[in-house]
Protein backbone atom coordinates (compact mmCIF):
# COMPACT_ATOMS: atom_id res chain seq x y z
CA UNK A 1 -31.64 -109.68 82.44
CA UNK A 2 -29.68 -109.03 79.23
CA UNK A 3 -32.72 -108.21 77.18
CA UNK A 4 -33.54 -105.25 80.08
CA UNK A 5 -29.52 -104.27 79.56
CA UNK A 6 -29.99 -104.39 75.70
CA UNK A 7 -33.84 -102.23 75.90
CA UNK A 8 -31.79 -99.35 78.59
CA UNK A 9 -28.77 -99.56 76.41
CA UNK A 10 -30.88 -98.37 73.24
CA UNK A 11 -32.77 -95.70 75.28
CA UNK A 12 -29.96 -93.93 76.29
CA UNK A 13 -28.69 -93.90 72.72
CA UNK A 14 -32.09 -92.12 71.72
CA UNK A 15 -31.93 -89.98 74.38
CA UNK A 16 -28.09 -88.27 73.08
CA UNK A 17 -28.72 -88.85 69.20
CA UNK A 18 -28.75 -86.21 66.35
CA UNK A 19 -30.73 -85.99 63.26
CA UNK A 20 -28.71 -85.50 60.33
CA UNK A 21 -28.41 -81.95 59.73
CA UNK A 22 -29.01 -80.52 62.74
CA UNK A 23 -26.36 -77.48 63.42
CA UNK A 24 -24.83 -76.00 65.98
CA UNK A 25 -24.17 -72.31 66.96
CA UNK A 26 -21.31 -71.17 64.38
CA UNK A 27 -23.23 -73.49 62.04
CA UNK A 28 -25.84 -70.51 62.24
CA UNK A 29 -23.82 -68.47 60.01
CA UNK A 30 -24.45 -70.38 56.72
CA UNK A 31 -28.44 -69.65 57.38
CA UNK A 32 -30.03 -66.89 56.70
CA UNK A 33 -30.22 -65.01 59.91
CA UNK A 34 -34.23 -63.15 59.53
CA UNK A 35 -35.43 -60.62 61.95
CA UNK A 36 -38.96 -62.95 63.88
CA UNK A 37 -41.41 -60.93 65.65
CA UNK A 38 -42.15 -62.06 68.77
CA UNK A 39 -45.16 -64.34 68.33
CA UNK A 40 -42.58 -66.00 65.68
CA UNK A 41 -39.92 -66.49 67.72
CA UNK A 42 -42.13 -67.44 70.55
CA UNK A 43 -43.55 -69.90 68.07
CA UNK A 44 -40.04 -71.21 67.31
CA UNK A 45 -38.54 -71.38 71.03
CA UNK A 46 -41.85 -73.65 71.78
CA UNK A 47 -41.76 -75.93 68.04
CA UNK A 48 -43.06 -79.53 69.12
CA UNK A 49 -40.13 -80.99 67.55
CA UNK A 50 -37.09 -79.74 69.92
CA UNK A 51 -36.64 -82.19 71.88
CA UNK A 52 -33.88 -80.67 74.39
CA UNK A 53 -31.19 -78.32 74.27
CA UNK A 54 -27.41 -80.05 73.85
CA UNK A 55 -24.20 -77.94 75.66
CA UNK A 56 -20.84 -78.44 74.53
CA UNK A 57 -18.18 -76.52 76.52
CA UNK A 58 -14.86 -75.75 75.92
CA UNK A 59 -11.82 -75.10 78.19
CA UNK A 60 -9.06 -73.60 77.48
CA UNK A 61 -6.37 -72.27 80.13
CA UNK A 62 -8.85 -70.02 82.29
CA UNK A 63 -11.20 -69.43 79.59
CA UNK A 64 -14.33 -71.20 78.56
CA UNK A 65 -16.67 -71.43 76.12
CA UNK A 66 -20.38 -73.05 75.75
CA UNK A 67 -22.10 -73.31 73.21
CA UNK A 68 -25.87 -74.49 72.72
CA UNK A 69 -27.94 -75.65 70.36
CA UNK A 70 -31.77 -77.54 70.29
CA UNK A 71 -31.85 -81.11 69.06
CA UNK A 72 -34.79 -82.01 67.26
CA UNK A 73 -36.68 -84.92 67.63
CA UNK A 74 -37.71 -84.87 63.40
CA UNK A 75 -36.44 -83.28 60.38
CA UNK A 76 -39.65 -80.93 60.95
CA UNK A 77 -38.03 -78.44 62.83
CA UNK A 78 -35.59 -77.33 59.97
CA UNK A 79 -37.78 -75.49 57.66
CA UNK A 80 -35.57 -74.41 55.26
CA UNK A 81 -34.77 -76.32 52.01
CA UNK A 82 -31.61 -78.51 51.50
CA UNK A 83 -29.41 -76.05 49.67
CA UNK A 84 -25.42 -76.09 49.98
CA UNK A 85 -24.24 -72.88 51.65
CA UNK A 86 -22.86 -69.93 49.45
CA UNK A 87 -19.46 -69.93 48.71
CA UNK A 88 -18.52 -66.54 50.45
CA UNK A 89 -20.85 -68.20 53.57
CA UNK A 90 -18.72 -71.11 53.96
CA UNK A 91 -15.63 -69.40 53.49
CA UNK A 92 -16.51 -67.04 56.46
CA UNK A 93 -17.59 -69.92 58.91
CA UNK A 94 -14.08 -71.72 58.07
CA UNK A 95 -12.13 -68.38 59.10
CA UNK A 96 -14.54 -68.39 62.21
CA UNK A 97 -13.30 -71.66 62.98
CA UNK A 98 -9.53 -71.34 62.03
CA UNK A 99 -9.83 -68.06 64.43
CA UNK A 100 -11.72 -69.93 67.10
CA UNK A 101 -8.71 -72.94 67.17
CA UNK A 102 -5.87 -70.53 67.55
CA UNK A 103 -7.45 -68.47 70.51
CA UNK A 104 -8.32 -71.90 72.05
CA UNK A 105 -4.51 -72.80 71.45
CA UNK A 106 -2.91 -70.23 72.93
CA UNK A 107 -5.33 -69.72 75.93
CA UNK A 108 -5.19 -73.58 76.68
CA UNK A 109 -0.86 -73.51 76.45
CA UNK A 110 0.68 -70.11 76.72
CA UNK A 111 0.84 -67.48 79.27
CA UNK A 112 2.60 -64.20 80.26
CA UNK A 113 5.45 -65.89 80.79
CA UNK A 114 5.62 -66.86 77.28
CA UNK A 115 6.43 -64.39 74.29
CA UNK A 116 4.86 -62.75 70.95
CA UNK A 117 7.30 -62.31 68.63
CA UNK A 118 7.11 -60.22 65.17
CA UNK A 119 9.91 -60.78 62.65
CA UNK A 120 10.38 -58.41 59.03
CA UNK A 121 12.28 -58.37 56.04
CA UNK A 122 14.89 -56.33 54.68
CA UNK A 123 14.60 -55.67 50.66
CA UNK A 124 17.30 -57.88 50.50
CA UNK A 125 15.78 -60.95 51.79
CA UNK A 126 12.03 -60.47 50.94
CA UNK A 127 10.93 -64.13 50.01
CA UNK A 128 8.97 -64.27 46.28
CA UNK A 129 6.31 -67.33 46.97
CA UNK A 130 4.58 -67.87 50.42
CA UNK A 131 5.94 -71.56 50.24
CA UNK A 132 9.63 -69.48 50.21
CA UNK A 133 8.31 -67.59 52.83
CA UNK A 134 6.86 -70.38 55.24
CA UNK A 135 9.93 -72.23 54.52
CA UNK A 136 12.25 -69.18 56.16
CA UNK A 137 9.44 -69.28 59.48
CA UNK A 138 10.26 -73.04 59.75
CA UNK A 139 14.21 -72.71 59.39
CA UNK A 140 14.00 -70.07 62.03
CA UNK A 141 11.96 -72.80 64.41
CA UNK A 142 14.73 -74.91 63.86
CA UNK A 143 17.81 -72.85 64.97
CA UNK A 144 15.19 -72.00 68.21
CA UNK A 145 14.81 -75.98 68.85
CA UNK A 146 18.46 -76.97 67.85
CA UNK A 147 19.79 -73.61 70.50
CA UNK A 148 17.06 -74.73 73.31
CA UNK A 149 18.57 -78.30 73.09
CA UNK A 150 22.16 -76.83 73.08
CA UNK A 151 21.14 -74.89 76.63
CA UNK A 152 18.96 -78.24 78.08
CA UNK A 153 15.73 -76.27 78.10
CA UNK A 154 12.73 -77.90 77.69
CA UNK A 155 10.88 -78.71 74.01
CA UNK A 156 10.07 -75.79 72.30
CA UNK A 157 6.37 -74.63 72.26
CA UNK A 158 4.92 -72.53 69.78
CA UNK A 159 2.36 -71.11 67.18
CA UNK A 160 3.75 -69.07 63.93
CA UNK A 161 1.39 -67.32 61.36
CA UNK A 162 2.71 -66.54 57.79
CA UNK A 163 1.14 -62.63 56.49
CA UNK A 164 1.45 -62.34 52.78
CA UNK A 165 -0.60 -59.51 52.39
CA UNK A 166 -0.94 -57.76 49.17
CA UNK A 167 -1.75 -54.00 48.47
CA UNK A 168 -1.62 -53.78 44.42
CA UNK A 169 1.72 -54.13 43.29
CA UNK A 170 2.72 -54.18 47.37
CA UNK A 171 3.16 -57.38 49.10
CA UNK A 172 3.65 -56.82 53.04
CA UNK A 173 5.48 -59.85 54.61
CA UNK A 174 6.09 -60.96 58.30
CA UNK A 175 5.70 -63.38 60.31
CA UNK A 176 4.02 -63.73 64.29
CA UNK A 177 5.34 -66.56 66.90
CA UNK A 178 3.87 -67.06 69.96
CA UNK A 179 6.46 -69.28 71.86
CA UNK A 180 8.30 -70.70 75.32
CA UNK A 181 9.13 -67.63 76.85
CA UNK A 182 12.26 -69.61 79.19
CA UNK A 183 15.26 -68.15 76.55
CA UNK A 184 17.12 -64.84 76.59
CA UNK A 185 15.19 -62.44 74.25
CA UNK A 186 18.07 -60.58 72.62
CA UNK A 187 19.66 -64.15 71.68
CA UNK A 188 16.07 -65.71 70.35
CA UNK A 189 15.96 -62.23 67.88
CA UNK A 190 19.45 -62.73 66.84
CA UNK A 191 18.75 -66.38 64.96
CA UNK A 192 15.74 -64.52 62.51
CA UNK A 193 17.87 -64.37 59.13
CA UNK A 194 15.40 -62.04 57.24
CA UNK A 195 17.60 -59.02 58.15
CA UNK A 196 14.28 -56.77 58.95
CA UNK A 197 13.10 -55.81 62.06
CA UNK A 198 12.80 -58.48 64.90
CA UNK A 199 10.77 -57.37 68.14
CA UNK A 200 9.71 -59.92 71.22
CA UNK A 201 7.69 -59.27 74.06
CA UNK A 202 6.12 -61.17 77.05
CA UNK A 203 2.34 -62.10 76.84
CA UNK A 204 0.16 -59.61 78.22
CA UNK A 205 -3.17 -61.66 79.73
CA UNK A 206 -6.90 -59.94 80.70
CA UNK A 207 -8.71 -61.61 83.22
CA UNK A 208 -11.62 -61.61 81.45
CA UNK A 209 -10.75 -62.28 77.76
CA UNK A 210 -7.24 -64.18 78.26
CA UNK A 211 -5.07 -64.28 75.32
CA UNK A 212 -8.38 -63.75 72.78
CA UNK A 213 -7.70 -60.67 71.70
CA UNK A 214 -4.20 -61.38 70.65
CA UNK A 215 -6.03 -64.49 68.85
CA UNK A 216 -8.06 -62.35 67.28
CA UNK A 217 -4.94 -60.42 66.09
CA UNK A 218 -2.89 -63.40 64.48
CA UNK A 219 -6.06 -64.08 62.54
CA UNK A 220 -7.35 -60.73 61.37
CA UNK A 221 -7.28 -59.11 57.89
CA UNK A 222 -8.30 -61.67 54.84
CA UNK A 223 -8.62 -65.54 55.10
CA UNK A 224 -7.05 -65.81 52.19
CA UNK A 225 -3.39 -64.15 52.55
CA UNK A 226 -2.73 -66.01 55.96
CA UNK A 227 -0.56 -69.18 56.71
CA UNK A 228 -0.14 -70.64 60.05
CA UNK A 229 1.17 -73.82 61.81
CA UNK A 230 2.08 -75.18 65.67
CA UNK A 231 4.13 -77.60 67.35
CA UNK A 232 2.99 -81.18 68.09
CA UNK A 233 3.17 -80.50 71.75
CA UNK A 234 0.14 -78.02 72.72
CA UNK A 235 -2.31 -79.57 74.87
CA UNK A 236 -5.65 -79.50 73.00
CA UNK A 237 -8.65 -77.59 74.42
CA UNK A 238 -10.79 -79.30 77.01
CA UNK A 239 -14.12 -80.60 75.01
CA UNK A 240 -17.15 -81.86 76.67
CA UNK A 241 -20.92 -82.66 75.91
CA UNK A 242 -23.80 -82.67 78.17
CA UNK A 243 -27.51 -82.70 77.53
CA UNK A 244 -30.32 -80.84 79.68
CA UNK A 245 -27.10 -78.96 81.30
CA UNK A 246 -28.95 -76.15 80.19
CA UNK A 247 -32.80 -76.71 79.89
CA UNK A 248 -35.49 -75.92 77.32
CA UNK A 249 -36.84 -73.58 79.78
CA UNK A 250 -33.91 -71.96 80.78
CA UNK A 251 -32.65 -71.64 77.04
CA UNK A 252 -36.24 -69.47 76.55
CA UNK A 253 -35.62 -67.59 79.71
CA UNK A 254 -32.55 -66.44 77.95
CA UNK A 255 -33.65 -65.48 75.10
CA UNK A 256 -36.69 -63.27 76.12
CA UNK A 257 -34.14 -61.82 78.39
CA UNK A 258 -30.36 -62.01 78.36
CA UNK A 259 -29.92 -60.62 81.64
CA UNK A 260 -31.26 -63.47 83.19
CA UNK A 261 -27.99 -65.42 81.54
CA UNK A 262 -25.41 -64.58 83.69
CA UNK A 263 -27.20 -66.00 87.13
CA UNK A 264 -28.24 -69.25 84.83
CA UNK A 265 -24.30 -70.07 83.49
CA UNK A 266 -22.57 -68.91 86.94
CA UNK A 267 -24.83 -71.55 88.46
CA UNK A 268 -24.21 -74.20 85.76
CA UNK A 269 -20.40 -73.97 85.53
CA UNK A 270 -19.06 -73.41 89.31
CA UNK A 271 -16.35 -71.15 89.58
CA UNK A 272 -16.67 -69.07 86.30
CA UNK A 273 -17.43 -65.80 85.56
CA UNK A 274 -19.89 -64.61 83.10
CA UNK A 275 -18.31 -62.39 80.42
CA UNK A 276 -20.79 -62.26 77.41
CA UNK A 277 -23.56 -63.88 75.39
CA UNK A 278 -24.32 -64.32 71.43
CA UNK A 279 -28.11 -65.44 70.62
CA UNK A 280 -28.85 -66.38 67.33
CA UNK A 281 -32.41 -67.48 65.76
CA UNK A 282 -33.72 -68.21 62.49
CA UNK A 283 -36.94 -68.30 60.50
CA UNK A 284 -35.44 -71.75 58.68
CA UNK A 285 -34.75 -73.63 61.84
CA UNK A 286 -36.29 -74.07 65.22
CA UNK A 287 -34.92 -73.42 68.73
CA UNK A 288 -32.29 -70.42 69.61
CA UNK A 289 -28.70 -71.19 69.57
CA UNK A 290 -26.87 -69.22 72.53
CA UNK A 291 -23.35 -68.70 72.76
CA UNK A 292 -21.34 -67.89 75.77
CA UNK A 293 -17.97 -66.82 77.05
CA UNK A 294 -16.93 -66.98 80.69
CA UNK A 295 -13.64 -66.96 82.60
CA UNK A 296 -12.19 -67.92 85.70
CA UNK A 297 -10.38 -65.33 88.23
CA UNK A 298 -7.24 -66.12 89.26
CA UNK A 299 -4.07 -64.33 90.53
CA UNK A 300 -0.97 -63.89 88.12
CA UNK A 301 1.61 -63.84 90.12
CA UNK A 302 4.26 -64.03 87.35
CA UNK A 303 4.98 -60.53 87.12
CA UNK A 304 5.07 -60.03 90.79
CA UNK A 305 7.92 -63.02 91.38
CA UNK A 306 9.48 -63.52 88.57
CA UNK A 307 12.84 -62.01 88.80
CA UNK A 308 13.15 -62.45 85.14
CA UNK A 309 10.67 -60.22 84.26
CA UNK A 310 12.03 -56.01 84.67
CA UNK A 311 10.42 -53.54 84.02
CA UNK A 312 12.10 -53.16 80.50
CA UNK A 313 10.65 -56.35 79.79
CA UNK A 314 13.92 -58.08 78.83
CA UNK A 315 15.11 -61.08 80.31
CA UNK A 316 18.74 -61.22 82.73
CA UNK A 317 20.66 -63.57 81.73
């Protein structure tokens, strides 16, 4: 009886492993990406050595993500040499990630009853060093916490990102928050010390895209001029993995024809939306790698019943 526990036990193992060195969707972007014809990509949606296709989906707040990716039952099925990724490569698939965790962040813990917040410098103020500059960001956080304790409200939520941007002997300086939106807006601007411009505003949400494009907007502009942080209490995204959730056939149905995706996803992730669909494929590795944003409907009623929320978009107090 224990030896049949110990042989099932090792199957299933085999059945959810991963070859060292297999990738995954945004992995696809340290590869060269080649144009196939179509008996080559036929050839490499049908290589011997994919085994199945692995989903891993993402949920944050009303949005969610899948991506998938083939695992391969040998190292055959990655044709390409072992070569470390150029520099500018990896440098671009670590932006695509730092991008991809602060829309996940704010979709999975903010929403329009929350606020975006943009705060300037005066000459007189302008920090020299972005360590002076992250360090005036973080004071600010603290005269928000120690004022929110003052007034009982609950802890203070929160993601800030640092621009140092600089345009030859220019250097542009600001800093975004998106934060708790339950304090008076006039009062929160009034505790910046960097005597430029302060401006708040509530979230604005899309149904279909969430808070992504604001995401999009903390992190555009160059990797390398950009600073950013969050509090300790955001809920993470929602990550899970499942494999065959999407089949080998239905992965080739998809890409020989994309608009067969959004009846295939709809079906595999109840009460989600299809939105849009990436496909990538490669001469140096087999399988396609699909990526996929969907989003669930829902009524915001915060607008609507909040009698906090006027037209002018300020808070009564």
């Amino acid at each position: 009886m224990n030896q049949r526990g110990s042989g099932m036990s090792k199957k299933k193992k085999k059945k959810t492993s991963q070859l060292e060195g297999q990738i995954s969707f945004f992995d696809m972007d340290i590869l060269p990406i080649e144009r196939l014809t179509p008996e080559e990509m036929i050839e490499n949606l049908r290589h011997r050595d994919v085994g199945w296709y692995r989903t891993k989906t993402i949920k944050s707040g009303n949005m969610l993500e899948c991506e998938i990716f083939p695992i391969w039952k040998s190292q055959e099925a990655k044709r390409a040499k072992k070569e470390k990724p150029s520099r500018e490569a990896q440098e671009n698939l670590n932006h695509k990630n730092t991008q991809k965790k602060i829309m996940r962040l704010i979709n999975a813990n903010f929403t329009e009853a929350d606020l975006f917040g943009t705060f300037n410098y005066d000459k007189k103020h302008l920090p020299e060093t972005p360590e002076a500059a992250k360090k005036d960001v973080i004071n600010f956080i603290r005269r928000i916490k120690n004022l929110r304790k003052k007034l009982g409200l609950p802890p203070f939520k929160y993601i800030y990102v640092t621009e140092w941007t600089q345009h030859g002997m220019n250097v542009r300086k600001h800093h975004h928050i998106v934060m708790s939106g339950d304090m008076d807006r006039t009062t929160l601007e009034k505790l910046w010390k960097g005597g430029g411009r302060s401006q708040t505003k509530h979230l604005e949400l899309s149904e279909d895209k969430g808070l992504d494009d604001l995401g999009k907007y903390l992190s555009k502009g160059s990797r390398y001029e950009k600073m950013w942080g969050h509090s300790l209490n955001l809920k993470p995204p929602i990550e899970s993995v499942a494999d065959r959730k999407i089949t080998m056939r239905q992965v080739t149905k998809i890409a020989s024809d994309e608009n067969a995706a959004p009846a295939i996803f709809e079906k595999a992730c109840k009460g989600y939306t299809f939105r849009e669909m990436q496909v990538k494929r490669s001469e140096w590795v087999a399988g396609a790698y699909v990526y996929v944003q969907m989003y669930k409907k829902t009524k915001n009623e915060f607008k609507r019943n909040n009698k906090n929320y006027p037209k002018n978009g300020r808070q009564n107090k």
